[in-house]
N, C-alpha and C. Protein backbone atom coordinates (compact mmCIF):
# COMPACT_ATOMS: atom_id res chain seq x y z
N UNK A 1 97.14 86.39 54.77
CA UNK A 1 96.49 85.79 55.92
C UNK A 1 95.11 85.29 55.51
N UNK A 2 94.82 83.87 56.14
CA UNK A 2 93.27 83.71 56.23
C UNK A 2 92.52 83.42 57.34
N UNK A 3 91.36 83.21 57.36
CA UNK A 3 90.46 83.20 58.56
C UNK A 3 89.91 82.13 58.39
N UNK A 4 89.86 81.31 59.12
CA UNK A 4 88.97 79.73 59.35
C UNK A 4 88.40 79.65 60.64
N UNK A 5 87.47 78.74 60.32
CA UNK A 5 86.85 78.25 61.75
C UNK A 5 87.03 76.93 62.18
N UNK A 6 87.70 77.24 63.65
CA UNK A 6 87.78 76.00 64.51
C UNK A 6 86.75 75.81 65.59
N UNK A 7 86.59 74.09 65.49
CA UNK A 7 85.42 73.57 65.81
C UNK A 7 86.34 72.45 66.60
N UNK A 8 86.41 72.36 67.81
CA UNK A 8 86.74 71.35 69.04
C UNK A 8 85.54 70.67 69.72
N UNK A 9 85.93 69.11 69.83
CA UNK A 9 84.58 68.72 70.30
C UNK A 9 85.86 68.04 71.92
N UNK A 10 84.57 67.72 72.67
CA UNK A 10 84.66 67.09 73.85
C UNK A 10 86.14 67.45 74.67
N UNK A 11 86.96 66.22 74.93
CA UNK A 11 87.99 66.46 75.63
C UNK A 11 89.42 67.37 74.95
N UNK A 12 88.97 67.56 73.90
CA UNK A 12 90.19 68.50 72.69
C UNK A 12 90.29 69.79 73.20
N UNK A 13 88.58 70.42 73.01
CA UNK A 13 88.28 71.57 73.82
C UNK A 13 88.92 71.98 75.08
N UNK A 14 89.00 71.19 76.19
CA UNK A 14 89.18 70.91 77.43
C UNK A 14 91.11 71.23 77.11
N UNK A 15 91.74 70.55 76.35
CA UNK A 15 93.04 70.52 76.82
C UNK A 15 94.07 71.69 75.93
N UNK A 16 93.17 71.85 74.88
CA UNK A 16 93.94 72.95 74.28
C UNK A 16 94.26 74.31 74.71
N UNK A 17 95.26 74.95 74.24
CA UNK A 17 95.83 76.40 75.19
C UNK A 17 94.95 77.33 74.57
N UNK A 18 94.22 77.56 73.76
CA UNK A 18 92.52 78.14 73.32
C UNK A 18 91.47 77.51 73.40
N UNK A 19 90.55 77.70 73.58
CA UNK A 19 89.21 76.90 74.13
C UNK A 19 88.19 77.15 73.06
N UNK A 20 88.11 76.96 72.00
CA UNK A 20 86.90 77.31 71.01
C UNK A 20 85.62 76.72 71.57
N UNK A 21 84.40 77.59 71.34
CA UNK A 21 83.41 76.93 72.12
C UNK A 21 82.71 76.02 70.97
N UNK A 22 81.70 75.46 71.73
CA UNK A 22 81.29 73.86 70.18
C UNK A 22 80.71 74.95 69.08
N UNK A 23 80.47 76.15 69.39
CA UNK A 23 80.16 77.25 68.01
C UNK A 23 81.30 77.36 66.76
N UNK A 24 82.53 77.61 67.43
CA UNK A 24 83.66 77.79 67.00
C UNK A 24 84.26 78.92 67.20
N UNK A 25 85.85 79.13 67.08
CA UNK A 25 86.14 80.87 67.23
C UNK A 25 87.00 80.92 66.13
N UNK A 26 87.01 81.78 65.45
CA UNK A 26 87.92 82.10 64.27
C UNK A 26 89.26 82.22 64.71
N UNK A 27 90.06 81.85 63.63
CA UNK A 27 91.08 81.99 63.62
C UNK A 27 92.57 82.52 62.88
N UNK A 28 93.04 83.75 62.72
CA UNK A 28 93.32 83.89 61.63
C UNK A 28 95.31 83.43 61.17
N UNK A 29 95.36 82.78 60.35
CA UNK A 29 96.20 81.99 60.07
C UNK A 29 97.27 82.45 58.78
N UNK A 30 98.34 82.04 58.59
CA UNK A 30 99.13 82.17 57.20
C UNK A 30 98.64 81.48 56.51
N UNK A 31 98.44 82.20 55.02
CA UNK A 31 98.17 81.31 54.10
C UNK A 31 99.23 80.56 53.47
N UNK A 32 98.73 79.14 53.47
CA UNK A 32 99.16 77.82 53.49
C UNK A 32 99.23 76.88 54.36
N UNK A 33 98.45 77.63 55.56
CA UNK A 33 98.78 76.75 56.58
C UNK A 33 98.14 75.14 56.22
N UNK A 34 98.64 74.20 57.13
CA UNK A 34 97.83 72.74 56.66
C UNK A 34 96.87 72.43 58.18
N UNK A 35 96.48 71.43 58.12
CA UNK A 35 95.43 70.93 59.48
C UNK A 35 96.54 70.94 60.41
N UNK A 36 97.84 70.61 60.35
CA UNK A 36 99.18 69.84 60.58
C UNK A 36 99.32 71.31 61.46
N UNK A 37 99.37 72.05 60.75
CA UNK A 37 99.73 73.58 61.35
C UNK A 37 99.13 74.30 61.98
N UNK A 38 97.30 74.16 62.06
CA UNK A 38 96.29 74.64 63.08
C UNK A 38 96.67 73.92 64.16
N UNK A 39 96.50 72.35 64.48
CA UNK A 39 96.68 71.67 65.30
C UNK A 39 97.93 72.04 66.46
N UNK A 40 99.14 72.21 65.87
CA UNK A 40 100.35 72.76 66.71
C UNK A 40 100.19 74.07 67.26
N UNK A 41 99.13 75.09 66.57
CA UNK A 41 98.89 75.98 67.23
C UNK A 41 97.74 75.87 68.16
N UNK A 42 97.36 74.93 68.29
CA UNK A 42 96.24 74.70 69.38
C UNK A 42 96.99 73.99 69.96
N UNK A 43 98.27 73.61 69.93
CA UNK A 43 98.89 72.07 70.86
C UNK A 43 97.57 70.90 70.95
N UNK A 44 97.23 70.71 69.79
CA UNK A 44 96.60 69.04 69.34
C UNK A 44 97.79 68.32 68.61
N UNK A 45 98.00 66.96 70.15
CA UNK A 45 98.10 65.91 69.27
C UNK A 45 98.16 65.46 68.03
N UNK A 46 98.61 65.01 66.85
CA UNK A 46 97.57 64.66 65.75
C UNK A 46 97.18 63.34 66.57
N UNK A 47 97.59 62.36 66.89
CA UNK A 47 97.45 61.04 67.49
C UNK A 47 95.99 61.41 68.28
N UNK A 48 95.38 62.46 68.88
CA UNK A 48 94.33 62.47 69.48
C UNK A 48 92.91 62.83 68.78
N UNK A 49 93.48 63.30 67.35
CA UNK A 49 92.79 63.80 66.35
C UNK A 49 92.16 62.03 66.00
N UNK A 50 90.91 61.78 65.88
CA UNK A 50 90.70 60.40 65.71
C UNK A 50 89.72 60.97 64.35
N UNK A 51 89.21 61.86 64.19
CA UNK A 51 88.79 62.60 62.64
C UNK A 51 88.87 63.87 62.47
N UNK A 52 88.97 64.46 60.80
CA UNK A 52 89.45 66.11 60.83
C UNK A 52 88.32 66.24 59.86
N UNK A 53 87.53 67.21 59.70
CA UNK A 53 87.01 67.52 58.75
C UNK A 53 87.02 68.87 58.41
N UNK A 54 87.17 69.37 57.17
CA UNK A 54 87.34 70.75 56.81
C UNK A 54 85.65 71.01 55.70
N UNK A 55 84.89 71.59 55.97
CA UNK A 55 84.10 71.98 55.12
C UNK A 55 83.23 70.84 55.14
N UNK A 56 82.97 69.99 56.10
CA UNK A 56 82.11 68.40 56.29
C UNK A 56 82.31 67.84 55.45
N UNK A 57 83.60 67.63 55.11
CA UNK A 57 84.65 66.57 54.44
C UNK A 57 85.86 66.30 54.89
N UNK A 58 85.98 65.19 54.83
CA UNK A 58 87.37 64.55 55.77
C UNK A 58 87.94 64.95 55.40
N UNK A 59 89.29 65.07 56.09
CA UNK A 59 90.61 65.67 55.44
C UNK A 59 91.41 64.76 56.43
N UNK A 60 92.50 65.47 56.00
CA UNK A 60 94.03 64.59 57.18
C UNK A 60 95.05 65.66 57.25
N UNK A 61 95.85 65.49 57.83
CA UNK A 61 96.86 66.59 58.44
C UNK A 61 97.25 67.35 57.55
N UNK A 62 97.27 66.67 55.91
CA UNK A 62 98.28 67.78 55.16
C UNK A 62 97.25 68.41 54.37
N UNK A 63 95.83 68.71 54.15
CA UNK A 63 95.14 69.45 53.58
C UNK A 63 95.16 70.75 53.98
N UNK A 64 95.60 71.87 53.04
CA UNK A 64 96.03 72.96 52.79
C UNK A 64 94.20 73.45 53.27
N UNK A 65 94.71 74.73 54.37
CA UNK A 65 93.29 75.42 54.46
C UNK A 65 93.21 76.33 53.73
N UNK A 66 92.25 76.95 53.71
CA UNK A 66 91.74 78.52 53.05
C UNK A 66 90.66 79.31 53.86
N UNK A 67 90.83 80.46 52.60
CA UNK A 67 90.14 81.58 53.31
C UNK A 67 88.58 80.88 53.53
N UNK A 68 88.05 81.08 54.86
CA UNK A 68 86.68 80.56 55.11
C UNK A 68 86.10 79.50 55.25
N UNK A 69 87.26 78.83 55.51
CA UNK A 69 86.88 77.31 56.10
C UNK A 69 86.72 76.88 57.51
N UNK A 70 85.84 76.07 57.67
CA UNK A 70 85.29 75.53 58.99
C UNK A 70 86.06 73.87 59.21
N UNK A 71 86.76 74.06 59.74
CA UNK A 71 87.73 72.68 60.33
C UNK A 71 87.11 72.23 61.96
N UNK A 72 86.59 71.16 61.57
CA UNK A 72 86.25 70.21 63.18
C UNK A 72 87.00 69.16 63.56
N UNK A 73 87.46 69.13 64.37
CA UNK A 73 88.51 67.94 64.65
C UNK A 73 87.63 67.26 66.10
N UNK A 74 88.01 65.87 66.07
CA UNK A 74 86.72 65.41 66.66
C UNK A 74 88.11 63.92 67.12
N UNK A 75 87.56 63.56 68.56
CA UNK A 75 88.19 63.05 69.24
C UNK A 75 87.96 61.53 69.22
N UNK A 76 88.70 60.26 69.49
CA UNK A 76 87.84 59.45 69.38
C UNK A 76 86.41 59.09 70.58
N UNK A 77 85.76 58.58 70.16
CA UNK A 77 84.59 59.13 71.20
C UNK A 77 84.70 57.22 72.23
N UNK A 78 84.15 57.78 73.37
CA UNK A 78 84.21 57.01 74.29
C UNK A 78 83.16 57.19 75.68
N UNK A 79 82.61 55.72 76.02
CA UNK A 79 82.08 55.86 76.74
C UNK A 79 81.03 54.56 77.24
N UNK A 80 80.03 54.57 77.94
CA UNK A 80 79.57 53.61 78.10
C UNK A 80 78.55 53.37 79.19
């Protein structure tokens, strides 16, 4: 098992069946999981995922997490 941190911004926060606050809440996961595999356990879209970053570097769905990583998935932003 590993432990990462999820980081939800704006309307992601809002619709997922866990609510991480913009701090983040840990999460502890199988190792190997991918972004692909946090996401389904939050019921995210990938299609709503408009950027992923693991460690304040982009990533994309199939980057393998690890122990102690901070993953932000960030919505496309809108407004006006």
């Amino acid at each position: 098992m590993i432990r990462v941190t999820v980081k939800l911004s704006g309307p992601l926060r809002k619709q997922c069946k866990s609510t991480p606050s913009s701090k983040g809440e840990e999460a502890e996961l199988k190792t190997g999981y991918t972004v692909a595999d946090l996401m389904a356990q939050y019921d995210i879209a990938p299609r709503k995922a408009h950027m992923i970053m693991v460690n304040r570097r982009k990533a994309d769905l199939t980057t393998t997490l690890r122990d102690g990583d901070e993953v932000r998935i960030l919505p496309l932003a809108a407004g006006g």
